[in-house]
PDB file of N, CA and C in Angstrom:
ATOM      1  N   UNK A   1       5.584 -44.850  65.155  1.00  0.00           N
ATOM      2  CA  UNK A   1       5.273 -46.238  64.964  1.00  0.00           C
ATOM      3  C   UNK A   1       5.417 -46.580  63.488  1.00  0.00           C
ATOM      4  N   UNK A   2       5.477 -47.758  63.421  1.00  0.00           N
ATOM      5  CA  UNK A   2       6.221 -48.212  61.885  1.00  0.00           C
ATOM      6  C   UNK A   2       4.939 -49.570  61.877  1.00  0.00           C
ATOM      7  N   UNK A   3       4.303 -49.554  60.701  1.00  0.00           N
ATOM      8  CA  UNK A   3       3.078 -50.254  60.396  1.00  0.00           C
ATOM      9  C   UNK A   3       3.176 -51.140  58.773  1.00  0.00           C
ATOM     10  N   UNK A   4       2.385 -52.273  58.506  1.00  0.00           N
ATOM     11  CA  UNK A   4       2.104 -52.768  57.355  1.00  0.00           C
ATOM     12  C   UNK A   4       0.968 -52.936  57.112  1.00  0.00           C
ATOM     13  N   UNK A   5       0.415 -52.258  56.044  1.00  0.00           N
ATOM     14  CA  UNK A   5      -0.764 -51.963  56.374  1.00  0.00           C
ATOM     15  C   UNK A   5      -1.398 -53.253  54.985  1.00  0.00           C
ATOM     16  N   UNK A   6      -2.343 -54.364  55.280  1.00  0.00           N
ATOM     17  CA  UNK A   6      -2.673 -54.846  53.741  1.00  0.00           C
ATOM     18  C   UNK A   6      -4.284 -54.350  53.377  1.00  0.00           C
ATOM     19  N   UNK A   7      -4.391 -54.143  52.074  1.00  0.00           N
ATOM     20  CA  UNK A   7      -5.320 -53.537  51.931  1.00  0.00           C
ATOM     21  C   UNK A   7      -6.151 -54.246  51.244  1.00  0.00           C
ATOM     22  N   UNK A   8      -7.498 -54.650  51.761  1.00  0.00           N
ATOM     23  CA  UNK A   8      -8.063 -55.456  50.261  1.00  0.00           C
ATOM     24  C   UNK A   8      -8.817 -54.951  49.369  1.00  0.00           C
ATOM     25  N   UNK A   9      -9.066 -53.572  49.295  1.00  0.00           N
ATOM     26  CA  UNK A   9      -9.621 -53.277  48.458  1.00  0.00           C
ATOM     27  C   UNK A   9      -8.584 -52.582  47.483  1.00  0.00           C
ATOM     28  N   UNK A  10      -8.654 -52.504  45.886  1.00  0.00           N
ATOM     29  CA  UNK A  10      -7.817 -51.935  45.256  1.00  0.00           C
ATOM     30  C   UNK A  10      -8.598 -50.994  44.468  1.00  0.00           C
ATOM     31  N   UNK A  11      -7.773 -50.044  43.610  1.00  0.00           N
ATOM     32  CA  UNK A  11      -6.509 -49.804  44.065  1.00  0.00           C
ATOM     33  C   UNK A  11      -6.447 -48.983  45.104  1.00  0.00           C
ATOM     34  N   UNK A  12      -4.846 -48.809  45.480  1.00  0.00           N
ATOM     35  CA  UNK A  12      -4.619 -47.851  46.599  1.00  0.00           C
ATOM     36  C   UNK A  12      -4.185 -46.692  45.905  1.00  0.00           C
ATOM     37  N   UNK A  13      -4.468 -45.681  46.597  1.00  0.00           N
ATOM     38  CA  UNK A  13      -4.059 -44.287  45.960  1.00  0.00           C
ATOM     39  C   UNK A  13      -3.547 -44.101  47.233  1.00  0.00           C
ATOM     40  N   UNK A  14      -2.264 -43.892  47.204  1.00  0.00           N
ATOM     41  CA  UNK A  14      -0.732 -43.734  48.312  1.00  0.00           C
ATOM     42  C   UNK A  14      -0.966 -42.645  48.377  1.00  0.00           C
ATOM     43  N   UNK A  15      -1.025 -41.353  47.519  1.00  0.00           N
ATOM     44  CA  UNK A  15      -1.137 -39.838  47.866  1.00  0.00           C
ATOM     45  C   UNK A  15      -2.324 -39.523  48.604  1.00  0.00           C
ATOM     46  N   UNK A  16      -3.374 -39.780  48.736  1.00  0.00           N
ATOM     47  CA  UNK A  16      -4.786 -39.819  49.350  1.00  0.00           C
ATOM     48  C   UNK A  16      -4.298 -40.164  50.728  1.00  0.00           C
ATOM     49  N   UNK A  17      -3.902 -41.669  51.185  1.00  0.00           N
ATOM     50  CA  UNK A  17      -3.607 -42.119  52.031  1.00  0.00           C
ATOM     51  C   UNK A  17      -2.143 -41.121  52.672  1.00  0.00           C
ATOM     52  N   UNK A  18      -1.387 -40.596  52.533  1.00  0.00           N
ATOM     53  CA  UNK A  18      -0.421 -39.869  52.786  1.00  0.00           C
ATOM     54  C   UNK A  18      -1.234 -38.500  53.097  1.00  0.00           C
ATOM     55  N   UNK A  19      -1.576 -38.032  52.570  1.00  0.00           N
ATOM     56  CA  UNK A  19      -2.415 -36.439  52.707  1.00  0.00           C
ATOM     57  C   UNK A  19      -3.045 -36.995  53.956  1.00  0.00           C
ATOM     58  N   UNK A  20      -3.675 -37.909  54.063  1.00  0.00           N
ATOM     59  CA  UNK A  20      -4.630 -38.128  55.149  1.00  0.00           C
ATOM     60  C   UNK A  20      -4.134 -38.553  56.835  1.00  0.00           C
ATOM     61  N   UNK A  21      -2.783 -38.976  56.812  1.00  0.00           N
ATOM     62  CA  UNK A  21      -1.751 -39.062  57.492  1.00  0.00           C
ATOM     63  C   UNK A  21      -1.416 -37.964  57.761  1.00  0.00           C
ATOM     64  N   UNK A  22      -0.682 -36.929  56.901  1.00  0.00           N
ATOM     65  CA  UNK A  22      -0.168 -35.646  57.614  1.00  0.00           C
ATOM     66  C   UNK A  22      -1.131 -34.875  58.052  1.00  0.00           C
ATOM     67  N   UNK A  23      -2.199 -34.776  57.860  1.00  0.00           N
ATOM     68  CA  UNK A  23      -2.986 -34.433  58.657  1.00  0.00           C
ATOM     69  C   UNK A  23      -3.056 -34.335  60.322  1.00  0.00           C
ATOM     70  N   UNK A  24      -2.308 -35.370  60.363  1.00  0.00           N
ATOM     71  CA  UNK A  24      -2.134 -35.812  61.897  1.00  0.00           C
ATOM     72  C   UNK A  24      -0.584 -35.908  62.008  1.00  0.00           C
ATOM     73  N   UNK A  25       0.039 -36.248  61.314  1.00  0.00           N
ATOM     74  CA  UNK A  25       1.371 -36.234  61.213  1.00  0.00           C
ATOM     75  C   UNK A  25       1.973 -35.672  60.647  1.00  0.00           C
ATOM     76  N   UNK A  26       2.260 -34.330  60.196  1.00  0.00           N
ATOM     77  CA  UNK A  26       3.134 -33.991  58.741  1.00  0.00           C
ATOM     78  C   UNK A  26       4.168 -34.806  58.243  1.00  0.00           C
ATOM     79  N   UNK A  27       5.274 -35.267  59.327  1.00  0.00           N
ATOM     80  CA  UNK A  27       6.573 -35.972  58.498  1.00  0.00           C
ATOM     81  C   UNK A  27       6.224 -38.027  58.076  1.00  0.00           C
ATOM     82  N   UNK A  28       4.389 -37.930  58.412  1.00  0.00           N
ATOM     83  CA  UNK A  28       4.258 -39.281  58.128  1.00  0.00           C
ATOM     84  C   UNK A  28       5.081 -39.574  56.739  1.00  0.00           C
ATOM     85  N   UNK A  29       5.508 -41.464  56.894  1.00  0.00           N
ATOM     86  CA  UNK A  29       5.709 -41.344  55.543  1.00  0.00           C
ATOM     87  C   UNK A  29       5.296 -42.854  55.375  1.00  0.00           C
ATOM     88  N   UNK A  30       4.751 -43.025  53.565  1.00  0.00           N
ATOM     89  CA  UNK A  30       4.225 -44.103  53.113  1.00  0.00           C
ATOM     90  C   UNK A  30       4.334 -44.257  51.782  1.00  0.00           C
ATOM     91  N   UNK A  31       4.439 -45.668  51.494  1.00  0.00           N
ATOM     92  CA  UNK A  31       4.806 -46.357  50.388  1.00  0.00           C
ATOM     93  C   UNK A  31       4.587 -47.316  50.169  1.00  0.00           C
ATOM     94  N   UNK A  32       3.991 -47.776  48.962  1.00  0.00           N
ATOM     95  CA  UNK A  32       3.589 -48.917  48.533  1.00  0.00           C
ATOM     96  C   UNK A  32       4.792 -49.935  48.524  1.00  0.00           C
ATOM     97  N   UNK A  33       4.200 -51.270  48.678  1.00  0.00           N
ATOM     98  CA  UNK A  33       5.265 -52.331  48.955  1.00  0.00           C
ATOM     99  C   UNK A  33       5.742 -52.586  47.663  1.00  0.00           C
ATOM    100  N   UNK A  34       6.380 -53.786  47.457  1.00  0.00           N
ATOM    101  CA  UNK A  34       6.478 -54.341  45.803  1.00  0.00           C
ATOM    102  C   UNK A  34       5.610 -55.217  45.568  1.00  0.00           C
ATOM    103  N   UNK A  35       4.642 -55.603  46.479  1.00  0.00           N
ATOM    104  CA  UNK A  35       3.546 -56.196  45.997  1.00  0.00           C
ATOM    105  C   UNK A  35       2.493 -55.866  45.143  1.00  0.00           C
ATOM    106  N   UNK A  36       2.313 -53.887  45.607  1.00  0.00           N
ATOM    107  CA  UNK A  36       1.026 -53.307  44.993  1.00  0.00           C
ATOM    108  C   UNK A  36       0.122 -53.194  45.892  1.00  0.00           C
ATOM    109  N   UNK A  37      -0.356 -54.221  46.896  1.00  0.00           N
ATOM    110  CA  UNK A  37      -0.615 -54.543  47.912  1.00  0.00           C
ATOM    111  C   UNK A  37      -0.957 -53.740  49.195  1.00  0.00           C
ATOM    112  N   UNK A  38       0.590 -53.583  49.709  1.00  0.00           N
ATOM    113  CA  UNK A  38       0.529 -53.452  51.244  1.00  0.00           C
ATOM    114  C   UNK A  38       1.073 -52.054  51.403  1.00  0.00           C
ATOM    115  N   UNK A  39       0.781 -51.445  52.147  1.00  0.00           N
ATOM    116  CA  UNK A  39       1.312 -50.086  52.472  1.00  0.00           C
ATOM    117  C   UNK A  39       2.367 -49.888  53.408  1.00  0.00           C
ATOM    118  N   UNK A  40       3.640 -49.168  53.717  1.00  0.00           N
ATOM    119  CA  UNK A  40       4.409 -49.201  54.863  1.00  0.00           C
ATOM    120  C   UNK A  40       4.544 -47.894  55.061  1.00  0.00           C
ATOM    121  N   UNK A  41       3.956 -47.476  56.549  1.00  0.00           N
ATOM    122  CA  UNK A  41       3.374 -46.501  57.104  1.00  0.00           C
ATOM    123  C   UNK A  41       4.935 -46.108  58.232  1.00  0.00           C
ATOM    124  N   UNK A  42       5.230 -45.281  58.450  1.00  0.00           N
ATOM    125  CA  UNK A  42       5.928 -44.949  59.568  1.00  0.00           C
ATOM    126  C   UNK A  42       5.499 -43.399  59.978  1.00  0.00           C
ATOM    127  N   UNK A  43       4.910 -43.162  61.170  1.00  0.00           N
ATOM    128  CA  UNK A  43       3.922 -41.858  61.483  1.00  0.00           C
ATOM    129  C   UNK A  43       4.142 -42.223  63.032  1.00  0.00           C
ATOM    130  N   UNK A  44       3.345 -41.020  63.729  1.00  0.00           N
ATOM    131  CA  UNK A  44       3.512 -40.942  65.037  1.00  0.00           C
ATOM    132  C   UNK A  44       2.100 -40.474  65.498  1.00  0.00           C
ATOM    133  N   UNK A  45       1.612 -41.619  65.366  1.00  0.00           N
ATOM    134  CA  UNK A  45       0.315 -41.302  65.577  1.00  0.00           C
ATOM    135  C   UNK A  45      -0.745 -42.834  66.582  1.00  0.00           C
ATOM    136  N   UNK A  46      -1.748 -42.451  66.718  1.00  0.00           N
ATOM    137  CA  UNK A  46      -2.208 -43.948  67.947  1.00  0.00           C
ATOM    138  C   UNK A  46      -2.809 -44.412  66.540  1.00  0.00           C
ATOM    139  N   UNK A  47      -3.134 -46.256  67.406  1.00  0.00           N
ATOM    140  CA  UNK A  47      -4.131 -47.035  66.288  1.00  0.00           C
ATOM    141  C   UNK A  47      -5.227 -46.438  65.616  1.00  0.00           C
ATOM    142  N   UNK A  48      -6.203 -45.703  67.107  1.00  0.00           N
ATOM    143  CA  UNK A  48      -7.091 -45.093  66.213  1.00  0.00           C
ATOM    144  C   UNK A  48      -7.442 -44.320  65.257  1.00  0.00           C
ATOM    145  N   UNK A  49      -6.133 -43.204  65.268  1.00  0.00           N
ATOM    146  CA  UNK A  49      -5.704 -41.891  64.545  1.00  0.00           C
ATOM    147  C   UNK A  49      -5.480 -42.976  62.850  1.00  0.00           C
ATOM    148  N   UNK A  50      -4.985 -43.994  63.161  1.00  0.00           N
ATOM    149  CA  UNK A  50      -3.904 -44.659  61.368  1.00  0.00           C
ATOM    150  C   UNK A  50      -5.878 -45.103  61.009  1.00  0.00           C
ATOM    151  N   UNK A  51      -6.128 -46.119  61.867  1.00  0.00           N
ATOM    152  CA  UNK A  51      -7.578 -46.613  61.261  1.00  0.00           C
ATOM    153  C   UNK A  51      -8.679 -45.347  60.458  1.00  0.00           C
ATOM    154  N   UNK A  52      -8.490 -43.962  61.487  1.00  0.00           N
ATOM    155  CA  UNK A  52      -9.327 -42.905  61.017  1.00  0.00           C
ATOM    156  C   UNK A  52      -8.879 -42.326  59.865  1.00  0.00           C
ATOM    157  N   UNK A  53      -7.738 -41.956  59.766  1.00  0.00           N
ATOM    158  CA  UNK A  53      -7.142 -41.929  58.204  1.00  0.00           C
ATOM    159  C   UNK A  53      -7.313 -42.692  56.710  1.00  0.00           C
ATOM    160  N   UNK A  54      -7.241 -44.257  57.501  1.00  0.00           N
ATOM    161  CA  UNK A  54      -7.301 -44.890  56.325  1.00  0.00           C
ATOM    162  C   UNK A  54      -8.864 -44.768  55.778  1.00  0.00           C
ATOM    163  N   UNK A  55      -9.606 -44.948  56.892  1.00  0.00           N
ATOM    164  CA  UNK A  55     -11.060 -44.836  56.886  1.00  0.00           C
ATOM    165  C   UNK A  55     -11.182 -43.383  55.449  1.00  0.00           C
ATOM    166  N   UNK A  56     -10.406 -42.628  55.956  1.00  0.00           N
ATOM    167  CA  UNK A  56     -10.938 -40.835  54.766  1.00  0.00           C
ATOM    168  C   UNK A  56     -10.143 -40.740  53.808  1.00  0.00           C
ATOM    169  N   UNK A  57      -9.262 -41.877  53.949  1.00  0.00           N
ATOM    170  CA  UNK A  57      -8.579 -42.092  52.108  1.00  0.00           C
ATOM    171  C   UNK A  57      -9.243 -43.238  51.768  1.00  0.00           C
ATOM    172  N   UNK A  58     -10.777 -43.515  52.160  1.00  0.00           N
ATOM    173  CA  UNK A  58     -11.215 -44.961  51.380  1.00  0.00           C
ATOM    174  C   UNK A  58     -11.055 -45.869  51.406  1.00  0.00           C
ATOM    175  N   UNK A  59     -10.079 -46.251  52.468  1.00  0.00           N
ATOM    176  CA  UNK A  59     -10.013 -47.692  53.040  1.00  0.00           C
ATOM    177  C   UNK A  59     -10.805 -47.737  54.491  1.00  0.00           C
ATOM    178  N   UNK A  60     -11.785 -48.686  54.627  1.00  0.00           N
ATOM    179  CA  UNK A  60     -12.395 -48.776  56.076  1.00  0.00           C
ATOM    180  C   UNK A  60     -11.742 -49.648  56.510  1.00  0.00           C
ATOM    181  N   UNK A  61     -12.100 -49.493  57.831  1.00  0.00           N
ATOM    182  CA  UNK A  61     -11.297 -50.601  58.886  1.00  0.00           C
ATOM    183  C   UNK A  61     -11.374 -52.159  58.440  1.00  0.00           C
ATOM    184  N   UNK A  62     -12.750 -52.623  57.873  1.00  0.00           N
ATOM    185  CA  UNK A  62     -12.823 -53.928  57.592  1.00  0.00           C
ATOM    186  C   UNK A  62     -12.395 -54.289  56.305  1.00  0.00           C
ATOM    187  N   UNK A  63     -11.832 -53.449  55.858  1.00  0.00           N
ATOM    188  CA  UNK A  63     -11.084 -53.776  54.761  1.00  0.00           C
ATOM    189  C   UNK A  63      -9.234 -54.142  54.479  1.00  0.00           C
ATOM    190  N   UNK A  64      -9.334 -53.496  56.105  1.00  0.00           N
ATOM    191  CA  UNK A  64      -7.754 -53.227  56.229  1.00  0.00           C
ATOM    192  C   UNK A  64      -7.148 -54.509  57.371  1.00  0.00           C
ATOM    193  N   UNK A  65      -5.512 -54.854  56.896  1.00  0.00           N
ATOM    194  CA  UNK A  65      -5.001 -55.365  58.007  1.00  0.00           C
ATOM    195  C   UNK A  65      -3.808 -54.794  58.195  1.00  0.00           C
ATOM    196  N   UNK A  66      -3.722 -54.454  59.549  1.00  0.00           N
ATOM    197  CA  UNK A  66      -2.698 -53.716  60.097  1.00  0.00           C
ATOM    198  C   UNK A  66      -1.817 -54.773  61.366  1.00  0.00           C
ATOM    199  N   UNK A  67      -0.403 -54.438  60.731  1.00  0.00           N
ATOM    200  CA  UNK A  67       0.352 -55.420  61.536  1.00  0.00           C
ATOM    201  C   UNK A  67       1.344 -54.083  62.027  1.00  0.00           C
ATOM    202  N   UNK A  68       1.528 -53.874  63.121  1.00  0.00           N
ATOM    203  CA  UNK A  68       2.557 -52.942  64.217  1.00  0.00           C
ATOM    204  C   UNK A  68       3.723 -53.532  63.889  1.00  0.00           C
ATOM    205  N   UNK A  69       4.946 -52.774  63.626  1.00  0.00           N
ATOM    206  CA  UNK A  69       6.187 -53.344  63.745  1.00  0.00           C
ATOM    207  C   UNK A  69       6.722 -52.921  64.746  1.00  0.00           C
ATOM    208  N   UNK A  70       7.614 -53.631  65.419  1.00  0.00           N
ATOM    209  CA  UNK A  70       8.446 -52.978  66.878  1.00  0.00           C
ATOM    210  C   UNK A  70       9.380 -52.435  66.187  1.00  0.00           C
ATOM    211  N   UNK A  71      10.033 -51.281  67.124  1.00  0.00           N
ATOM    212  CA  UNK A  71      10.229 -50.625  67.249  1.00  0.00           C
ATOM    213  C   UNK A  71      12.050 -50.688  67.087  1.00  0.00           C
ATOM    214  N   UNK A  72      12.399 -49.308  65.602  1.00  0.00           N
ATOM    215  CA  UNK A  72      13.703 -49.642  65.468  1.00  0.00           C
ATOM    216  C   UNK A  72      14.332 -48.773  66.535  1.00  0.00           C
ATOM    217  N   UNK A  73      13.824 -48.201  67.038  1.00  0.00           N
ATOM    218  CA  UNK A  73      14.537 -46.921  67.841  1.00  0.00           C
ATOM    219  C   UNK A  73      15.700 -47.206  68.900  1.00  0.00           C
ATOM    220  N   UNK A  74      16.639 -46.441  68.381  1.00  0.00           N
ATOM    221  CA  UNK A  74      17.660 -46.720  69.761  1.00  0.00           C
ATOM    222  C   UNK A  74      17.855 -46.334  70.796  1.00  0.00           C
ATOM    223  N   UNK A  75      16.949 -45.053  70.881  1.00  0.00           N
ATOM    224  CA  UNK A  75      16.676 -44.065  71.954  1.00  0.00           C
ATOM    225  C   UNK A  75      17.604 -42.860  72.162  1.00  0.00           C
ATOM    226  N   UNK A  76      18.742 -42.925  71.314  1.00  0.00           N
ATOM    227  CA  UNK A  76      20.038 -41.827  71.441  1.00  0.00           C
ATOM    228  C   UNK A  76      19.831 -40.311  70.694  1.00  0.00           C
ATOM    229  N   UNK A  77      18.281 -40.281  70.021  1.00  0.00           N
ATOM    230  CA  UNK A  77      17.684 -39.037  69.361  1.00  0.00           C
ATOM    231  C   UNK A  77      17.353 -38.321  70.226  1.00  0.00           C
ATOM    232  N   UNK A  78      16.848 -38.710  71.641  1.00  0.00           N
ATOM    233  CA  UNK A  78      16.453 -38.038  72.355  1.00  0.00           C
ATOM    234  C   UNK A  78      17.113 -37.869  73.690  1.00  0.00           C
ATOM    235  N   UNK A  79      18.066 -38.283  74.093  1.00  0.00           N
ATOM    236  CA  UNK A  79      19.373 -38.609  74.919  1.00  0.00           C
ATOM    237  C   UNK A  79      19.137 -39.350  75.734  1.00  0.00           C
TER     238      UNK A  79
END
């Protein structure tokens, strides 16, 4: 799943938030936007798993907004 994550509390520490992802995901990957802002998450993991993460890199749920992006997949990775 491919996510935007906005955060209102600052700052974000991307490596915290990444460590806390592979945890559950190893090949998660994340990066700050050009805002500073927003995070873009792509991991394979459920809602609750991204919320529990962000939650243990210091972002709680009520701090966070998470928007789902659909899905680029073409399906031909897996035949």
């Amino acid at each position: 799943m491919e996510y935007t994550i906005h955060l209102s509390a600052a700052p974000v520490d991307v490596d915290r938030v990444r460590e806390a992802l592979e945890d559950i995901d190893p090949s998660a990957i994340v990066d700050l936007a050009q805002n500073g802002r927003d995070l873009r998450v792509s991991a394979n993991l459920l809602d609750r798993e991204l919320f529990g993460a962000l939650e243990r890199a210091g972002h709680p749920a009520d701090a966070v907004r998470v928007t789902r992006l659909p899905s680029v997949c073409c399906g031909s990775c897996s035949g």
